[in-house]
N, C-alpha and C. Protein backbone atom coordinates (compact mmCIF):
# COMPACT_ATOMS: atom_id res chain seq x y z
N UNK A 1 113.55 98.19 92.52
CA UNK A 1 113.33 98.18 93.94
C UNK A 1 113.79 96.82 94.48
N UNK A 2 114.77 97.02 95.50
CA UNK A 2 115.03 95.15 96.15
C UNK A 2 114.01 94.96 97.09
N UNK A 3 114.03 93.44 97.30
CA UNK A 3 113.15 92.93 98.21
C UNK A 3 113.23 93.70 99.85
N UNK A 4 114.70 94.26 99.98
CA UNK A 4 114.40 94.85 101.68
C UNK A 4 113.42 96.02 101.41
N UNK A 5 113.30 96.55 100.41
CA UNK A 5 112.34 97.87 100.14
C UNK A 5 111.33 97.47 100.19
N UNK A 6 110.53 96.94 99.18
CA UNK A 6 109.86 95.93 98.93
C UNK A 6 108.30 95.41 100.21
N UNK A 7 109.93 94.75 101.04
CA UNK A 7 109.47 94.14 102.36
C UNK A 7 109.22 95.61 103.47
N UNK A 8 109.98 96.65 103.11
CA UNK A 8 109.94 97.68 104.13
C UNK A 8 107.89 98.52 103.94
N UNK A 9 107.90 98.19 102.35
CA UNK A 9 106.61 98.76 102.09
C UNK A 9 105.40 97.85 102.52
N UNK A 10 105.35 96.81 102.33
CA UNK A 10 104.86 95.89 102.76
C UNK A 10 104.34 96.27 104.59
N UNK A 11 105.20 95.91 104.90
CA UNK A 11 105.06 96.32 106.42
C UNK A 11 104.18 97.40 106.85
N UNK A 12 104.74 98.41 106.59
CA UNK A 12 104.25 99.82 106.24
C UNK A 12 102.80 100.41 105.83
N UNK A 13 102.15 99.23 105.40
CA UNK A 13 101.07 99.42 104.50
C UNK A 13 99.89 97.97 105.26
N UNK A 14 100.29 96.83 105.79
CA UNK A 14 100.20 95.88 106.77
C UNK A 14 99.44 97.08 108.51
N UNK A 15 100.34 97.80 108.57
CA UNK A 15 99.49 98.35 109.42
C UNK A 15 98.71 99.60 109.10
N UNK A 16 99.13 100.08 108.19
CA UNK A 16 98.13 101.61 107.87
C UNK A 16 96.93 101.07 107.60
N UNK A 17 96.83 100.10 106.83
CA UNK A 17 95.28 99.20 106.38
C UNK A 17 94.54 98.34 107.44
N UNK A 18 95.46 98.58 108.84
CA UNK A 18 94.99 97.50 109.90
C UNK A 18 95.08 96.37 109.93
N UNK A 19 95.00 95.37 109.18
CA UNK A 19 95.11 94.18 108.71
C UNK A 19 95.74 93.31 109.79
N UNK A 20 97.16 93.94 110.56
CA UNK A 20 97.66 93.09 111.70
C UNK A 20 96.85 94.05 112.33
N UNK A 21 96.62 93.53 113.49
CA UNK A 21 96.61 91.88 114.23
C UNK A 21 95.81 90.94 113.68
N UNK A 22 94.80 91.42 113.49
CA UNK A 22 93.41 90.66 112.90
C UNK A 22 93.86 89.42 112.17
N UNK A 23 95.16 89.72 111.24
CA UNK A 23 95.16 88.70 110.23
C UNK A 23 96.90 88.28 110.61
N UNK A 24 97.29 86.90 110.04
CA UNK A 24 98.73 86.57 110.11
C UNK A 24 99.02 86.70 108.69
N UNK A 25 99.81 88.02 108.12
CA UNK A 25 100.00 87.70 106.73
C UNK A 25 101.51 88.02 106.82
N UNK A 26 102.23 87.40 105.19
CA UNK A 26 103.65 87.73 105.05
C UNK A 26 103.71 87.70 103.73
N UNK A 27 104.60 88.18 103.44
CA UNK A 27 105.01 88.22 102.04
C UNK A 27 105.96 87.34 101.80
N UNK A 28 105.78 86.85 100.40
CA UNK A 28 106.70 85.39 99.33
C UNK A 28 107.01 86.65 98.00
N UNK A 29 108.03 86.63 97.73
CA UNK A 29 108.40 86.54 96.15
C UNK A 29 108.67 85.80 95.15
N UNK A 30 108.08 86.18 94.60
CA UNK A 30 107.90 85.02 92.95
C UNK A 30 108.98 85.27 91.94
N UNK A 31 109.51 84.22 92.14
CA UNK A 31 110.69 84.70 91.17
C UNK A 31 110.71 83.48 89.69
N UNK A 32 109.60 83.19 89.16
CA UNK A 32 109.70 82.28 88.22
C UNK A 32 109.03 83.54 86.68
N UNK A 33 109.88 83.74 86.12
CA UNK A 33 109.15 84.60 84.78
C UNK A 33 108.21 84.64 84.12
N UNK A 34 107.57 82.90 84.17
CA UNK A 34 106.43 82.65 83.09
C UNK A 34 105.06 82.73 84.14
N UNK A 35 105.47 83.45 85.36
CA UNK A 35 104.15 83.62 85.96
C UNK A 35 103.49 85.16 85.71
N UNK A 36 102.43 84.57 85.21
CA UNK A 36 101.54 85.50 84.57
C UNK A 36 101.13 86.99 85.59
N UNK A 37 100.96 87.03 86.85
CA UNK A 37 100.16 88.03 87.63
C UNK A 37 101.86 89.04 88.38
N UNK A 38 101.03 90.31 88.54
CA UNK A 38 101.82 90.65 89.06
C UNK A 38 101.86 90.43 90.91
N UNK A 39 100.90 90.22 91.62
CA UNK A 39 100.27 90.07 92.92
C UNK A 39 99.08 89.13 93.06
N UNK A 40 99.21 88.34 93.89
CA UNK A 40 98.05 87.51 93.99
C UNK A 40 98.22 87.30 95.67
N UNK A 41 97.30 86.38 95.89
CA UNK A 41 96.80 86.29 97.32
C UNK A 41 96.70 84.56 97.55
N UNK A 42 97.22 83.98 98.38
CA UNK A 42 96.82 82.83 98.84
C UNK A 42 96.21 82.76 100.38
N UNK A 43 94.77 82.30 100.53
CA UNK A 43 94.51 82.74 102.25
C UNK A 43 93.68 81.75 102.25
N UNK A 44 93.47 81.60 104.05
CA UNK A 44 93.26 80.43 104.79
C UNK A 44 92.52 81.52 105.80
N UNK A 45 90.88 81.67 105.49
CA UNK A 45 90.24 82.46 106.17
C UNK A 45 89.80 81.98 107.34
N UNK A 46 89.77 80.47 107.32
CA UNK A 46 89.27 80.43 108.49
C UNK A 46 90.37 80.38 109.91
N UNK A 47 91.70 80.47 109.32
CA UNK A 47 92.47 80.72 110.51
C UNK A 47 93.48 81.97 110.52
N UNK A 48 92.55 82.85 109.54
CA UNK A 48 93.12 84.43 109.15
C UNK A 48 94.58 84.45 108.76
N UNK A 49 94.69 83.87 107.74
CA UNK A 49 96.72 83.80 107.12
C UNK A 49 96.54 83.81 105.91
N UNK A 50 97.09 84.73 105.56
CA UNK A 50 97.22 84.93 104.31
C UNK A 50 98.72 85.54 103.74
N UNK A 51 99.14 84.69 102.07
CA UNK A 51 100.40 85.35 102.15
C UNK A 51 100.09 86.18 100.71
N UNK A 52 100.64 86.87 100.33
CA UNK A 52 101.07 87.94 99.66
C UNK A 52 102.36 87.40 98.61
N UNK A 53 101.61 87.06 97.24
CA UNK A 53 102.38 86.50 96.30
C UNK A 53 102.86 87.73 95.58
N UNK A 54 103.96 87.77 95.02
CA UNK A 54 104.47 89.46 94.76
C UNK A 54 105.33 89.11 93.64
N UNK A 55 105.21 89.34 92.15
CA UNK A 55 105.94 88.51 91.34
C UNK A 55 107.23 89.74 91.32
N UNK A 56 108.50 89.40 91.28
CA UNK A 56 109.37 90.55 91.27
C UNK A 56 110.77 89.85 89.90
N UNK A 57 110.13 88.85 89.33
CA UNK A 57 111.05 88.73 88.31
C UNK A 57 110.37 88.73 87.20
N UNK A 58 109.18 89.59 86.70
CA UNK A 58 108.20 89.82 85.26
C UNK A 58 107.22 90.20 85.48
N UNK A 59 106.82 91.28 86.52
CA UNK A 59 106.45 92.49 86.86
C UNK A 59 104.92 93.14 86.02
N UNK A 60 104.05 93.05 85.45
CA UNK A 60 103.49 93.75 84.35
C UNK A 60 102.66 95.52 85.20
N UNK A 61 103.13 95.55 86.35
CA UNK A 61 102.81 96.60 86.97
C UNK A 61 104.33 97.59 87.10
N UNK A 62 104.58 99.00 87.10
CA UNK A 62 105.74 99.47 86.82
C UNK A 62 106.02 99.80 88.40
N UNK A 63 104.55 100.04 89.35
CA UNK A 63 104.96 100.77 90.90
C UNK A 63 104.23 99.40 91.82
N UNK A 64 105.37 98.62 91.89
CA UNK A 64 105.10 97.62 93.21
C UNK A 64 104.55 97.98 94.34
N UNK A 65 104.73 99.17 95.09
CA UNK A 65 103.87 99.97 96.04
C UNK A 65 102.57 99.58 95.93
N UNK A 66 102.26 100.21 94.54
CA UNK A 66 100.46 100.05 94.03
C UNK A 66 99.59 98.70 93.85
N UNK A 67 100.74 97.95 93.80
CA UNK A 67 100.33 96.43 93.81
C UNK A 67 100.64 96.17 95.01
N UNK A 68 100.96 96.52 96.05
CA UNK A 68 100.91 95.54 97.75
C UNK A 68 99.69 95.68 98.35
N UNK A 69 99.74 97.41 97.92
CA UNK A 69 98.05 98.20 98.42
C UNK A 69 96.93 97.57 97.70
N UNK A 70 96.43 97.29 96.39
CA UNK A 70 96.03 96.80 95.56
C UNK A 70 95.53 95.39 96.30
N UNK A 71 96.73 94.73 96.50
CA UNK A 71 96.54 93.29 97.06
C UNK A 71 96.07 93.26 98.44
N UNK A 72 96.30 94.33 99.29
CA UNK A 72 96.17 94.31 100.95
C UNK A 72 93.94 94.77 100.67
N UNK A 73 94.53 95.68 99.95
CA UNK A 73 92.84 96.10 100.27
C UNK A 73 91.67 94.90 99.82
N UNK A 74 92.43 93.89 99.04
CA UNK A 74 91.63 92.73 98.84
C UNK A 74 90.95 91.71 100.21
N UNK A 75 92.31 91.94 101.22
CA UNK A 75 92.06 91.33 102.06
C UNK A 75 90.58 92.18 103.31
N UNK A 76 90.98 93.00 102.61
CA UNK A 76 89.95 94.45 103.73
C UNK A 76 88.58 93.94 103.28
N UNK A 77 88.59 93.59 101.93
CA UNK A 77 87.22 93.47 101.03
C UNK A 77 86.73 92.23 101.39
N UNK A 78 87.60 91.23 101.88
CA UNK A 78 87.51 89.99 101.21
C UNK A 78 86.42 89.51 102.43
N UNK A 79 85.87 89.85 103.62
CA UNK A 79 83.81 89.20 103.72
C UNK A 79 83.06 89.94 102.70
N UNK A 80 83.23 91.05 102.36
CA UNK A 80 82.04 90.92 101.55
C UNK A 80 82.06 90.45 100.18
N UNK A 81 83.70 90.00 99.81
CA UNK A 81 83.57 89.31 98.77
C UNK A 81 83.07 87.98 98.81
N UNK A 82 83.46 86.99 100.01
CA UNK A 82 82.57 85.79 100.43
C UNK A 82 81.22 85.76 100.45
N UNK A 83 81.01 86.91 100.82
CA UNK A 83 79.34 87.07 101.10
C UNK A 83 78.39 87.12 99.50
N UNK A 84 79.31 88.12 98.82
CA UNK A 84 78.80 87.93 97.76
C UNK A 84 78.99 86.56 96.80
N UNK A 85 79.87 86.30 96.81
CA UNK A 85 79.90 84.65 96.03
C UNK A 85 79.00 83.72 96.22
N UNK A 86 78.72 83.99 97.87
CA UNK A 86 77.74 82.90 98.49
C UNK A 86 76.74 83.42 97.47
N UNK A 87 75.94 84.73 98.10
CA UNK A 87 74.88 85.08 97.43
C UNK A 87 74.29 84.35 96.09
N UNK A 88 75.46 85.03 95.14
CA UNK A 88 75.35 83.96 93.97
C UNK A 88 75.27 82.67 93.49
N UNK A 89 76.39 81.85 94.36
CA UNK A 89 76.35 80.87 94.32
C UNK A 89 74.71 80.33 95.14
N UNK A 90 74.38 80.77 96.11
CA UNK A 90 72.82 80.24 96.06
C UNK A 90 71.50 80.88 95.73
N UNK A 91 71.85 81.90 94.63
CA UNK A 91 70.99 82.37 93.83
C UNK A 91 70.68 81.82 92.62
N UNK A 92 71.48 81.25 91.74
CA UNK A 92 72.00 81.16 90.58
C UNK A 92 72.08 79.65 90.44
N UNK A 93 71.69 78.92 89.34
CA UNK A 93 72.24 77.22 88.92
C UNK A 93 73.45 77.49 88.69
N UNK A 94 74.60 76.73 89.30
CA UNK A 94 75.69 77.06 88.78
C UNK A 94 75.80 76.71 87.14
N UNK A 95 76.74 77.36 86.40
CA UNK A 95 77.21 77.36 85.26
C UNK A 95 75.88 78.03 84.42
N UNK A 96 74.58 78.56 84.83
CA UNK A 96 74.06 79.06 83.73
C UNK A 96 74.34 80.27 83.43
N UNK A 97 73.81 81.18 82.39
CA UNK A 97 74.07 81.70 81.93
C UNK A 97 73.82 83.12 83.17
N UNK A 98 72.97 82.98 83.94
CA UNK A 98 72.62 83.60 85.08
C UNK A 98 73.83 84.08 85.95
N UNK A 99 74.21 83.03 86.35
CA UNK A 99 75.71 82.69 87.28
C UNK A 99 76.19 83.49 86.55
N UNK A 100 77.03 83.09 85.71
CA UNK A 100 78.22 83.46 84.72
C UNK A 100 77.83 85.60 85.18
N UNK A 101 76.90 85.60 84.36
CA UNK A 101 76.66 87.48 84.58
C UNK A 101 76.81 87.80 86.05
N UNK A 102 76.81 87.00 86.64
CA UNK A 102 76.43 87.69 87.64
C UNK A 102 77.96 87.94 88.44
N UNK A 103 78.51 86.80 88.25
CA UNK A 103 79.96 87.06 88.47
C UNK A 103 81.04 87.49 87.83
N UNK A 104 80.67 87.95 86.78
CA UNK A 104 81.64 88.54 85.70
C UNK A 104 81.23 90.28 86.11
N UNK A 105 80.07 90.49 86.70
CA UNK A 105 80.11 92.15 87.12
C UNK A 105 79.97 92.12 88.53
N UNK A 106 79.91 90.75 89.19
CA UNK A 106 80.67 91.09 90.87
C UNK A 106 82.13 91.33 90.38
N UNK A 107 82.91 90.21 89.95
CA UNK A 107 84.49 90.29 90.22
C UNK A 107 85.09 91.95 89.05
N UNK A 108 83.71 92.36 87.76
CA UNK A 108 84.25 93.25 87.66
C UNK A 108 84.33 94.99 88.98
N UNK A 109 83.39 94.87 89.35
CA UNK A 109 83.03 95.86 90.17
C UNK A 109 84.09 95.83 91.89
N UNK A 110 84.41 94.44 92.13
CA UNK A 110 85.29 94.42 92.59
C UNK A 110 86.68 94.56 92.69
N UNK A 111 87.04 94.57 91.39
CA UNK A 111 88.70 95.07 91.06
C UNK A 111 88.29 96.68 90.83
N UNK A 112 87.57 96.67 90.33
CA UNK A 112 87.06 98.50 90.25
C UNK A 112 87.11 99.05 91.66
N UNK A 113 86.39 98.32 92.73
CA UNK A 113 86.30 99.32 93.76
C UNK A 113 87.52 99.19 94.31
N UNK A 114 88.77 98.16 94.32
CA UNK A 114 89.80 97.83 95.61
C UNK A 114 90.64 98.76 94.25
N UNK A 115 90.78 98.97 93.41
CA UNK A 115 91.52 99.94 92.25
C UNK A 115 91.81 101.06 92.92
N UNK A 116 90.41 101.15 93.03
CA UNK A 116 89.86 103.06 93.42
C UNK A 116 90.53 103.46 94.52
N UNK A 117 90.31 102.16 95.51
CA UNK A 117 90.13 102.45 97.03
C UNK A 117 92.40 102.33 97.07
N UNK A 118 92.65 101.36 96.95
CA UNK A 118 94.46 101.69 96.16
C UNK A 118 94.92 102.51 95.73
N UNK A 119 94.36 103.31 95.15
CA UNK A 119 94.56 104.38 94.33
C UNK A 119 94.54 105.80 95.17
N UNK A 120 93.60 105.83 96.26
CA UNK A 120 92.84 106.89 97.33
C UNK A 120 94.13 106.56 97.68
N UNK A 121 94.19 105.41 98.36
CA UNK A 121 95.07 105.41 99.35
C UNK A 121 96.65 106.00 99.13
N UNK A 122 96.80 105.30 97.66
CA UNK A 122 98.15 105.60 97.61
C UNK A 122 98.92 107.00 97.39
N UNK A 123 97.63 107.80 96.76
CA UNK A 123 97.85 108.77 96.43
C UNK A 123 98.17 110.14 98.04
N UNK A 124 97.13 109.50 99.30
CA UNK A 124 97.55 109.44 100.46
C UNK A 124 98.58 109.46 101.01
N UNK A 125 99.23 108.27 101.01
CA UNK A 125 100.27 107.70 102.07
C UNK A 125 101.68 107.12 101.10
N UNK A 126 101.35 106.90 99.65
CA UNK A 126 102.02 106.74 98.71
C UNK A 126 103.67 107.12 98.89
N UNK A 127 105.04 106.63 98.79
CA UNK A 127 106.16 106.96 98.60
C UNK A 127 106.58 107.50 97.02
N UNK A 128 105.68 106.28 96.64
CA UNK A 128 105.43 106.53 94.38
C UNK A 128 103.99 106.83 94.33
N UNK A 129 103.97 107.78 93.68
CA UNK A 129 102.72 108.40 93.51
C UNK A 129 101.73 107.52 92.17
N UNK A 130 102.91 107.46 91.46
CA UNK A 130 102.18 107.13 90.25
C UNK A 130 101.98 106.12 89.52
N UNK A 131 101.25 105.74 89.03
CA UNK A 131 100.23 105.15 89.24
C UNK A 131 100.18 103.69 87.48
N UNK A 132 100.08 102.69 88.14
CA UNK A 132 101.05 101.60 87.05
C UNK A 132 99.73 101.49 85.92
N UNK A 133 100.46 101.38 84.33
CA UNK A 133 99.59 101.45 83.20
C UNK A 133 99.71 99.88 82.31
N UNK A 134 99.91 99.32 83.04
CA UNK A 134 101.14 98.19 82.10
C UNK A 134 99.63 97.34 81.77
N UNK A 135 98.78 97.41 82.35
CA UNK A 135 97.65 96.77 81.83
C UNK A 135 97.28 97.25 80.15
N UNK A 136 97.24 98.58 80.14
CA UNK A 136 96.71 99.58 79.65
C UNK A 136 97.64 99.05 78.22
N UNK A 137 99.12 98.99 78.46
CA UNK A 137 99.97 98.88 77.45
C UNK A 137 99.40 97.36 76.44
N UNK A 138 99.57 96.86 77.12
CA UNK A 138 98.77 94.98 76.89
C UNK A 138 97.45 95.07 75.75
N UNK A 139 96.40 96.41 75.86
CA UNK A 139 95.55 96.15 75.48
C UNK A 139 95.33 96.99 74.31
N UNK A 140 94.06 96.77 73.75
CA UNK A 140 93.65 97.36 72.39
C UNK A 140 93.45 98.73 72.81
N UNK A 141 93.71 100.21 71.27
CA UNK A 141 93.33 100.94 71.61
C UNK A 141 91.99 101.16 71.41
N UNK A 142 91.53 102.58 72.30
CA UNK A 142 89.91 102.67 71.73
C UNK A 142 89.47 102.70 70.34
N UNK A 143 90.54 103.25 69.56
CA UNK A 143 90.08 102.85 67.84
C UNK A 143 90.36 101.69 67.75
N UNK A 144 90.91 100.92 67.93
CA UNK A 144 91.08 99.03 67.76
C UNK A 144 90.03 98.42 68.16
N UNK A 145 88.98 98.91 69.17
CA UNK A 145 88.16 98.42 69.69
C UNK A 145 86.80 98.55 69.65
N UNK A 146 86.81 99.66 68.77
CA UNK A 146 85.62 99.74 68.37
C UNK A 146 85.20 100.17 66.63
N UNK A 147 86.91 99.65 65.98
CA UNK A 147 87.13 99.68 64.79
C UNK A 147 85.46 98.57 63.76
N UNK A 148 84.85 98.67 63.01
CA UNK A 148 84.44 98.43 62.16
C UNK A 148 82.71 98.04 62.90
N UNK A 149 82.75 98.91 63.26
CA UNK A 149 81.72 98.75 64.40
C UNK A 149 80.32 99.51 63.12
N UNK A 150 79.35 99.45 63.28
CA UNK A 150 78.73 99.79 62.12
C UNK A 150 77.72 100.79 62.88
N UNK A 151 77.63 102.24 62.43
CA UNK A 151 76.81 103.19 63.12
C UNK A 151 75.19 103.15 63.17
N UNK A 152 74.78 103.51 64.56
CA UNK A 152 73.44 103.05 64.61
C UNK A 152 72.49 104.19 64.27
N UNK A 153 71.80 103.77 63.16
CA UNK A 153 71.00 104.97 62.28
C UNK A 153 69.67 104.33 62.16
């Protein structure tokens, strides 16, 4: 896919999610290989700008579509993701063992729900339907993972 596509989906998906006006965002492409993510986010909430890091030269997602949506719905999420950090952060001593849990199943439950909610969507309004595994490829299988595990009797 080239960047005018790319940029055409972008757009496209910028207003189906609402996001403009509310917010000033644009998209950057990353074109350095040894960067690890496929999409990331750099934002400046308190003057609503945010840009849209989009790696397009080492990719580990196969449908870039699914990663703009992916990344936009972050921004949809992103008070109650503040809200919750706060929470924690003044619930919790930082660095105990408290903290740590508590944000390891916020930020998991949060890629879970903007997944889901990416996923709704794309399957929606989607041009590529389907749906990127490249995580999936990266990782152990379920027999690798629960290989030598000792049965509970």
């Amino acid at each position: 896919m080239d960047k005018e596509a790319i940029t055409a989906i972008f757009a496209k998906y910028i207003r189906k999610l609402r996001i403009t006006p509310a917010w000033d965002i644009k998209l950057e492409f990353v074109e350095d290989p040894a960067w690890p993510k496929t999409g990331d986010f750099k934002i400046d909430c308190d003057d609503r700008k945010a840009i849209l890091l989009l790696n397009i030269a080492n990719p580990t997602q196969e449908n870039l579509e699914e990663v703009i949506v992916h990344e936009l719905m972050h921004i949809k999420m992103y008070p109650l993701d503040q809200v919750t950090e706060s929470l924690i952060m003044n619930c919790f001593e930082d660095g105990s063992a408290a903290s740590g849990f508590a944000y390891q199943q916020f930020f998991t439950a949060l890629e879970q729900t903007v997944e889901e909610l990416a996923k709704c969507f794309l399957l929606e309004f989607g041009e590529n339907k389907e749906f990127s595994y490249g995580r999936c490829n990266k990782g152990k299988s379920f027999n690798d993972l629960y290989d030598k595990l000792n049965n509970i009797e």
